[in-house]
Protein backbone atom coordinates (compact mmCIF):
# COMPACT_ATOMS: atom_id res chain seq x y z
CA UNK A 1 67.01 7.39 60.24
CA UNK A 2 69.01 10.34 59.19
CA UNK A 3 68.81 13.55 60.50
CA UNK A 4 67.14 16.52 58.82
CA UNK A 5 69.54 19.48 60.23
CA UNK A 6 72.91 19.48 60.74
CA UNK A 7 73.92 21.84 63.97
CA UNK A 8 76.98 23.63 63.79
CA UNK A 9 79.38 24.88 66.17
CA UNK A 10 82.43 26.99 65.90
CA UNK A 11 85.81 27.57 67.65
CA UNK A 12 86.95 31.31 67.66
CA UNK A 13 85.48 34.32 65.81
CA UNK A 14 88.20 34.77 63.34
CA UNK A 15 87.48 36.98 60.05
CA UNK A 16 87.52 33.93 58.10
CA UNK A 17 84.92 32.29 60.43
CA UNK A 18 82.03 34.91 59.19
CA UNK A 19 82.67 33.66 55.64
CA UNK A 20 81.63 30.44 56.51
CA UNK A 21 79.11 31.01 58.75
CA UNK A 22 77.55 32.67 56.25
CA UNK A 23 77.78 30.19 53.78
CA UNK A 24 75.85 28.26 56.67
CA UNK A 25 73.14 29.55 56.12
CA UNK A 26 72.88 29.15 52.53
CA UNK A 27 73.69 24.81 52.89
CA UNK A 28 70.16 23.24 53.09
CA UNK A 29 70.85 21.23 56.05
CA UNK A 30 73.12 23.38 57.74
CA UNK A 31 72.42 25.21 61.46
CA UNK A 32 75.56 27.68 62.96
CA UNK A 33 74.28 27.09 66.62
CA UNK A 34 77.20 27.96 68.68
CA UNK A 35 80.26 30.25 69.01
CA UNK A 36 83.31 29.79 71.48
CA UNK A 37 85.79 31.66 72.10
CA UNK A 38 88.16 32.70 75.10
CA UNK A 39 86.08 35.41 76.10
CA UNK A 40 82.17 35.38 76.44
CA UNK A 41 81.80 38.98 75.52
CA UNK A 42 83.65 38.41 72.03
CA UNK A 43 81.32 35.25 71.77
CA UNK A 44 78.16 36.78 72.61
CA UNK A 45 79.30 39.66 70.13
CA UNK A 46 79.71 37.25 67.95
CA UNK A 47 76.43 35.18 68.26
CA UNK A 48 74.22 38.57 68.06
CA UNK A 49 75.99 40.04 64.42
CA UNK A 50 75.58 36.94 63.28
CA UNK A 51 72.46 34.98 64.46
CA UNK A 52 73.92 32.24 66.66
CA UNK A 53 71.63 30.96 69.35
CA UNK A 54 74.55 29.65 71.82
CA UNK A 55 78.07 31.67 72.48
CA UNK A 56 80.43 30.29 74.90
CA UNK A 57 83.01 31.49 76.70
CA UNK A 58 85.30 28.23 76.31
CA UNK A 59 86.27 26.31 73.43
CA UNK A 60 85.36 23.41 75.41
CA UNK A 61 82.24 24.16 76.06
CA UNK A 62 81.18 24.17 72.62
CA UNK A 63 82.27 20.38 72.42
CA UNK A 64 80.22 19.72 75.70
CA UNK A 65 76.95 20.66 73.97
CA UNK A 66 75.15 17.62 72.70
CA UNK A 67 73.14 19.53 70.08
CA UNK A 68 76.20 20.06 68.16
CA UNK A 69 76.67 17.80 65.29
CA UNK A 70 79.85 19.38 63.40
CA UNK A 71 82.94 21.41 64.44
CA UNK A 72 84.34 24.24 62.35
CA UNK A 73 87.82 24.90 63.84
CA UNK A 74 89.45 28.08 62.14
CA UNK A 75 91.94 28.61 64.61
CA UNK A 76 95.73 29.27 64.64
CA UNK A 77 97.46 26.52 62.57
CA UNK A 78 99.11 25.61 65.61
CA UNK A 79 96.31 24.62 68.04
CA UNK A 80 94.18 22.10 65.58
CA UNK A 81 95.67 19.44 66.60
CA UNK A 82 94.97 19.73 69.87
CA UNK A 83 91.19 20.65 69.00
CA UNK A 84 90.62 17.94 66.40
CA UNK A 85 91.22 15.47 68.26
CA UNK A 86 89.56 17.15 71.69
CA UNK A 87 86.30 17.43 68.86
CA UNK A 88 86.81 13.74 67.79
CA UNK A 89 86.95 12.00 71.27
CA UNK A 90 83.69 14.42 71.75
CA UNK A 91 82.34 12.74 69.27
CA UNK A 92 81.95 15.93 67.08
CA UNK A 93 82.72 16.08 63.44
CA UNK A 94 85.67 18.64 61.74
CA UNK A 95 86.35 20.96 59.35
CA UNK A 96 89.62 22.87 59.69
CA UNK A 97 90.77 25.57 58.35
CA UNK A 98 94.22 25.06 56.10
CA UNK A 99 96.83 24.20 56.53
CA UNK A 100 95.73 21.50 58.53
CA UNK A 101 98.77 21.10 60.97
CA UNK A 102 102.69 22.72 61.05
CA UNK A 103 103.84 19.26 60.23
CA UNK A 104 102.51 15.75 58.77
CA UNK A 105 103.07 13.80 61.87
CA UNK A 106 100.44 16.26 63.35
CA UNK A 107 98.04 15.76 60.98
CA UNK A 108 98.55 12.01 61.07
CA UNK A 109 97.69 11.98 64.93
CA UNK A 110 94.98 13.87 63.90
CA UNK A 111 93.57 11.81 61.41
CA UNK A 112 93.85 8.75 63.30
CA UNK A 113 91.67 10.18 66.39
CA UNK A 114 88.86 10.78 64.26
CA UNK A 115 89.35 7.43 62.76
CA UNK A 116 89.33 5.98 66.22
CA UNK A 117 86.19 7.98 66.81
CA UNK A 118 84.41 7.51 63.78
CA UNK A 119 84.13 11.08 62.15
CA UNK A 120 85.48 12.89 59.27
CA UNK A 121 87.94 15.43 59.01
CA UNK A 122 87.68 17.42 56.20
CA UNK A 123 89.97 20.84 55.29
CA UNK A 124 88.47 23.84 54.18
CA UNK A 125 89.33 23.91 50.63
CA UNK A 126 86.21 25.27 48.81
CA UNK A 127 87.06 25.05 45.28
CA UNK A 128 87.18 21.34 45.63
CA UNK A 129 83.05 21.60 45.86
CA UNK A 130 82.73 23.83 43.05
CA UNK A 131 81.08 21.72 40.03
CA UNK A 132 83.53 23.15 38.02
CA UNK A 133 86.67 21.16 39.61
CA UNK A 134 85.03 18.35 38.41
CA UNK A 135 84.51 19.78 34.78
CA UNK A 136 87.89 20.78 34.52
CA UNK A 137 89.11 17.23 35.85
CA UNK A 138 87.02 15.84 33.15
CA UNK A 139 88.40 18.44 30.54
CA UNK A 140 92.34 17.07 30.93
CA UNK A 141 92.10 14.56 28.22
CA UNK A 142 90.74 17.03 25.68
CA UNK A 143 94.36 18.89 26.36
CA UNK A 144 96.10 15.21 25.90
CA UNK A 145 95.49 13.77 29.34
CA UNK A 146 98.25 13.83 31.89
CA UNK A 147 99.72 17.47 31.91
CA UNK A 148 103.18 18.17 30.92
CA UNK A 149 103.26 21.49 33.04
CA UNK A 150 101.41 23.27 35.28
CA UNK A 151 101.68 27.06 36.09
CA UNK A 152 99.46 28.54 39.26
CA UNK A 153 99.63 31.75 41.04
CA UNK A 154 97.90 32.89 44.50
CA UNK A 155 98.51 36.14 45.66
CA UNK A 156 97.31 39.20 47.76
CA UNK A 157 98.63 42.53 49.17
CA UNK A 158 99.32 43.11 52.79
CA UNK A 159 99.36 46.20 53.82
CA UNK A 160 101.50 47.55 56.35
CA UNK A 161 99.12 46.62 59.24
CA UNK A 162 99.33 43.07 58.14
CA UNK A 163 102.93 42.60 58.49
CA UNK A 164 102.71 44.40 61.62
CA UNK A 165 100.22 42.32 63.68
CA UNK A 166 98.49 39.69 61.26
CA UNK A 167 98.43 35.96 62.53
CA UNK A 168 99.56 34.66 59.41
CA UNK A 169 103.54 35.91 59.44
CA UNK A 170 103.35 34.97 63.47
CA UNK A 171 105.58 31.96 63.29
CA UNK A 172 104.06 30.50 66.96
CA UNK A 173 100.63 30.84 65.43
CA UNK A 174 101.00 30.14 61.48
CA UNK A 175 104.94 28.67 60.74
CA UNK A 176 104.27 27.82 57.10
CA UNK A 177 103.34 31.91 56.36
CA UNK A 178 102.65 32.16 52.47
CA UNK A 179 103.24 28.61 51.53
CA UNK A 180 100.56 27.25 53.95
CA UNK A 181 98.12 30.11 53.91
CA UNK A 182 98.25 30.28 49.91
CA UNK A 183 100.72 27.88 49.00
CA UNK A 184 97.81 25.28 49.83
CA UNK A 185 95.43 25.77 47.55
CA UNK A 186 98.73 25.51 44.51
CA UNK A 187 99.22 22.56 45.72
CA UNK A 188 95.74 21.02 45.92
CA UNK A 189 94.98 21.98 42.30
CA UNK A 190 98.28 20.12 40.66
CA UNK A 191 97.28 16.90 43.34
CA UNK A 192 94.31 17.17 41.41
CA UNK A 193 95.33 17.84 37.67
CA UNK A 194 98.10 15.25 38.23
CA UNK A 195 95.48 12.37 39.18
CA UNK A 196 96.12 12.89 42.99
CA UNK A 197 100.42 11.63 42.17
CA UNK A 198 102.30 12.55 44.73
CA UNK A 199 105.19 14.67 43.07
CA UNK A 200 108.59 12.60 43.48
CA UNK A 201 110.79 16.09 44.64
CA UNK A 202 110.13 19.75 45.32
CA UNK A 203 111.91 22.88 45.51
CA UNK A 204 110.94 25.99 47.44
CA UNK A 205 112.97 29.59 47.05
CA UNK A 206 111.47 32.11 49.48
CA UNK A 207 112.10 35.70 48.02
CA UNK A 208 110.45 37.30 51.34
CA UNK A 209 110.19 36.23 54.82
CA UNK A 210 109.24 38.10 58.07
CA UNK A 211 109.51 36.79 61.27
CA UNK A 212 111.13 34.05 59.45
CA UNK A 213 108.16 33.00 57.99
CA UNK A 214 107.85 33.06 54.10
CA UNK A 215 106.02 35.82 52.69
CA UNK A 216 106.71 35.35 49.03
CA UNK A 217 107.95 32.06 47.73
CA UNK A 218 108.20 30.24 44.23
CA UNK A 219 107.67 26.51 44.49
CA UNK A 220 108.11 23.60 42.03
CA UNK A 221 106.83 20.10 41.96
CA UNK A 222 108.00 17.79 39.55
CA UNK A 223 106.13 15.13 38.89
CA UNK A 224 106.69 11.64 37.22
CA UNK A 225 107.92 11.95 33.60
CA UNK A 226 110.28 15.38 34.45
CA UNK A 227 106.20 17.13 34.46
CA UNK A 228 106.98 20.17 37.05
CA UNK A 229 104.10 22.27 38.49
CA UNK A 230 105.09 26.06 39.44
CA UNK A 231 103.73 28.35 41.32
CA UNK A 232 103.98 31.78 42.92
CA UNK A 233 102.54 32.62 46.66
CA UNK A 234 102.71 35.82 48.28
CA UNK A 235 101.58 38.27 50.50
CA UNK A 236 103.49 41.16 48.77
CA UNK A 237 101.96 41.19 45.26
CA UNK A 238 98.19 41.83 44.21
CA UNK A 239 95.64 39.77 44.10
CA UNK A 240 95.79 36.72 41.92
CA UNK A 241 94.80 33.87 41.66
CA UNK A 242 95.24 31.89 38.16
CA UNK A 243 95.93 28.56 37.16
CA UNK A 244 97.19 27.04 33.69
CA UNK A 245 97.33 23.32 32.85
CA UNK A 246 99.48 22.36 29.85
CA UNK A 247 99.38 18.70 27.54
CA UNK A 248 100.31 17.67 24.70
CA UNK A 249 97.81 18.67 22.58
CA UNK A 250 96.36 22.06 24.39
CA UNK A 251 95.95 23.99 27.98
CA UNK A 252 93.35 25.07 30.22
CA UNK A 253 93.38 28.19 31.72
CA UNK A 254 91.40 29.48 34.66
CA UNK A 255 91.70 32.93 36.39
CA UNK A 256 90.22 32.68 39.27
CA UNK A 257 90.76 29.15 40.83
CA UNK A 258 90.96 29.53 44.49
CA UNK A 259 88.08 32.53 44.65
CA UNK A 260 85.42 31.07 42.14
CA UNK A 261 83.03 33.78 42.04
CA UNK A 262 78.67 33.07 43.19
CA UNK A 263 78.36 34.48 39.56
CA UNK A 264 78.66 32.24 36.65
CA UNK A 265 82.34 31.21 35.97
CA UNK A 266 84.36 30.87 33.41
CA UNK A 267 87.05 28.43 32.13
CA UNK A 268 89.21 28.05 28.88
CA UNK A 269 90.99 25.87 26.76
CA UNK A 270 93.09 26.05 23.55
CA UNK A 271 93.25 23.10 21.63
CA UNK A 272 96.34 22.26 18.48
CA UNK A 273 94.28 20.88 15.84
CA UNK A 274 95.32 20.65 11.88
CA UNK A 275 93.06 21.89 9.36
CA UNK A 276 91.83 20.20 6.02
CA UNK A 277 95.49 21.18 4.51
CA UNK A 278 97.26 20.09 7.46
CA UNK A 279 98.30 23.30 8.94
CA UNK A 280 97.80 23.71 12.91
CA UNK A 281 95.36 25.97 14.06
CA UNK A 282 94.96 26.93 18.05
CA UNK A 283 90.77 26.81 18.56
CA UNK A 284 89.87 28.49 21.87
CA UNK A 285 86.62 27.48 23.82
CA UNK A 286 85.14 29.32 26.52
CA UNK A 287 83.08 26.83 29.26
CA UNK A 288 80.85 28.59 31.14
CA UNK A 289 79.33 26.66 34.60
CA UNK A 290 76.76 28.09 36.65
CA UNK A 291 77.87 30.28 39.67
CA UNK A 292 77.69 29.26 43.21
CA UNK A 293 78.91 30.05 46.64
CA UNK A 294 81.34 26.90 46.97
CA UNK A 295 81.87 27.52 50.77
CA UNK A 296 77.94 26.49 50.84
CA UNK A 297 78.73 23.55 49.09
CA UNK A 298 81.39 22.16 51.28
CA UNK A 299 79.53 22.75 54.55
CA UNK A 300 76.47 20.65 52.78
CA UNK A 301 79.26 18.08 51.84
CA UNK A 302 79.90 18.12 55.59
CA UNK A 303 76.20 17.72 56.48
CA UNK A 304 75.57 14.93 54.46
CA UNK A 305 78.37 13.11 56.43
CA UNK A 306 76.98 14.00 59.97
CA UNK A 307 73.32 13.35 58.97
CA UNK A 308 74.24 10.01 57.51
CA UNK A 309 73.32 10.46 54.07
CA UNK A 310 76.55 10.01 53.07
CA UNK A 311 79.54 7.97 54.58
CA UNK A 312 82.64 8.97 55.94
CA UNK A 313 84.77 9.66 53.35
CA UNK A 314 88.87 8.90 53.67
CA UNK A 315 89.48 10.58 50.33
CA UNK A 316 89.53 13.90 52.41
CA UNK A 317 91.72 12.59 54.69
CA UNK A 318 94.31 11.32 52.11
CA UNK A 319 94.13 14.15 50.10
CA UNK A 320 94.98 16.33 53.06
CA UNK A 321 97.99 14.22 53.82
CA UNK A 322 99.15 14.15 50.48
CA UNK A 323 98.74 18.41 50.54
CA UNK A 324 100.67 18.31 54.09
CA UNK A 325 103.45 16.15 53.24
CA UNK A 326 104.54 18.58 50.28
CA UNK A 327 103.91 21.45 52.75
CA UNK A 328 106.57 19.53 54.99
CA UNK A 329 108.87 19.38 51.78
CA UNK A 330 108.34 22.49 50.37
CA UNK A 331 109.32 23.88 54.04
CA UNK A 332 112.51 21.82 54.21
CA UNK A 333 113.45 23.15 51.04
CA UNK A 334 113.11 26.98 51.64
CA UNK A 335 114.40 26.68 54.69
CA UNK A 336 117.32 25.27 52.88
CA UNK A 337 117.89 28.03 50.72
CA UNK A 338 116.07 26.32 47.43
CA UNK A 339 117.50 22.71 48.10
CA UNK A 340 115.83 19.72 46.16
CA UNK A 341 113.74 17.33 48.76
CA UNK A 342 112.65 13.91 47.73
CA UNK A 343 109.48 12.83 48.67
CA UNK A 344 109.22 9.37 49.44
């Protein structure tokens, strides 16, 4: 019989790991249980802010524990591989924080250990939970189905501290900078509002870098049928984080795709229609969907997979490939100052 609560565990006590934690404790079936991290003190720390029962001075240890159900890995880019599949042959479980691996053939090795073990893997992509992903999926063919173009833009300010000591322009710890920390989520929503196509070539001009990592890049995928999806990631401008879908016959426009507010949230679209004369009119509708913490949602997601309720799931396993091999691409191509890569 399935389970009623779904024990958590997590590797390192980076800032990003109190969001979710957090949103632990609003899933149903959820229970954060355990902390690791290299040092007990920071893991004990940890455990007492935040109302863990079990901190560990080992990463390792935390897999040991036969209590633990589920594995939330939000470690440096470069080390989950190695903790995936350490979790999978534990028998644990994953969700990792994007992007999943430097490189596809990672993520592949990855993917096939928790195959082998009988787990899911799942990436940290909240907005993917959010009932209104699925609204706006269901929205396309009022704006004449496939899109023609896609515009997206994720953005944030770091300040001088950041580019000083931040993890995320460390090219041992996070090589992909912008384009895998933000770059991601672009990515993810045109997958999505292109019916999960995989584009055929991408292009990738990187305006910034530091520690030759990018820190502000523009990115195009073009799609089937010369449809190209733009968008802007940095870590120089201020925050943003907008999407617009284009068709035939109208867009959809949402300003806050990545973030999604708790509070009820807003999306648009603008529809050509011809009036009884036969002159085009644009009519604008506002769709409002009730708010919701959507890191809440993907940890019950999660649950319902350990607990049995639901079944493993590949379509977050192909999804993430799909996202990684355009990461690859995208990578290639900056690197190349702006060259076209063909995806095969």
């Amino acid at each position: 019989m399935p389970g009623t609560t779904c024990n958590w565990g997590i590797l390192g006590t980076a800032r990003i790991a109190t969001k979710v934690v957090e949103a632990m404790k609003l899933a149903p079936d959820a229970h954060p249980m355990a902390i690791g991290s290299r040092s007990i003190g920071t893991a004990e720390s940890f455990a007492s802010e935040h109302g863990l029962e079990r901190a560990y001075g080992s990463y390792d240890e935390v897999l040991q524990d036969p209590d633990i159900d589920v594995v939330y890995i939000p470690l440096p880019t470069t080390m989950h591989m190695e903790w995936t599949i350490k979790a999978a042959e534990a028998g644990k479980h994953v969700l990792c924080e994007k992007p999943m691996t430097p490189c596809a053939a990672d993520l592949e090795r990855m993917i096939a250990a928790c195959d082998d073990a009988n787990v899911q893997l799942m990436d940290g992509v909240m907005f993917m939970h959010h009932p209104r992903t699925g609204e706006i999926t269901n929205h396309l063919p009022s704006i004449g189905g496939r899109p023609t173009y896609m515009v997206s833009v994720f953005t944030f300010p770091g300040s001088s501290d950041f580019f000083e000591s931040n993890i995320r322009i460390n090219p041992d710890a996070e090589p992909l900078g912008c384009i895998g920390d933000l770059g991601w989520y672009n990515t993810r929503m045109s997958l999505l509002a292109f019916g999960h196509e995989m584009p055929r070539r991408v292009r990738s001009n990187w305006h910034a870098t530091c520690n030759g990592v990018p820190t502000h890049a523009t990115c195009e995928l073009e799609f089937d049928g010369n449809a190209p999806s733009t968008f802007q990631c940095s870590f120089l401008h201020t925050l943003r984080n907008w999407c617009e879908i284009c068709g035939s016959d109208g867009t959809l426009f949402l300003e806050d795709f990545v973030l999604g507010p708790p509070e009820e949230t807003r999306y648009y679209t603008k529809i050509q229609e011809r009036d009884a004369q036969g002159s085009p009119r644009e009519v604008k509708t506002e769709h409002s969907v009730d708010g919701c913490v959507q890191e809440a949602l993907m940890v019950q997601q999660m649950c319902s997979i350990a607990l049995g309720r639901d079944p493993i799931d590949p379509y977050w396993t192909d999804i993430a490939l799909k996202t990684q091999r355009i990461m690859d691409a995208l990578m290639i191509s900056g690197a190349e100052d702006g060259r076209p890569v063909e995806i095969e």
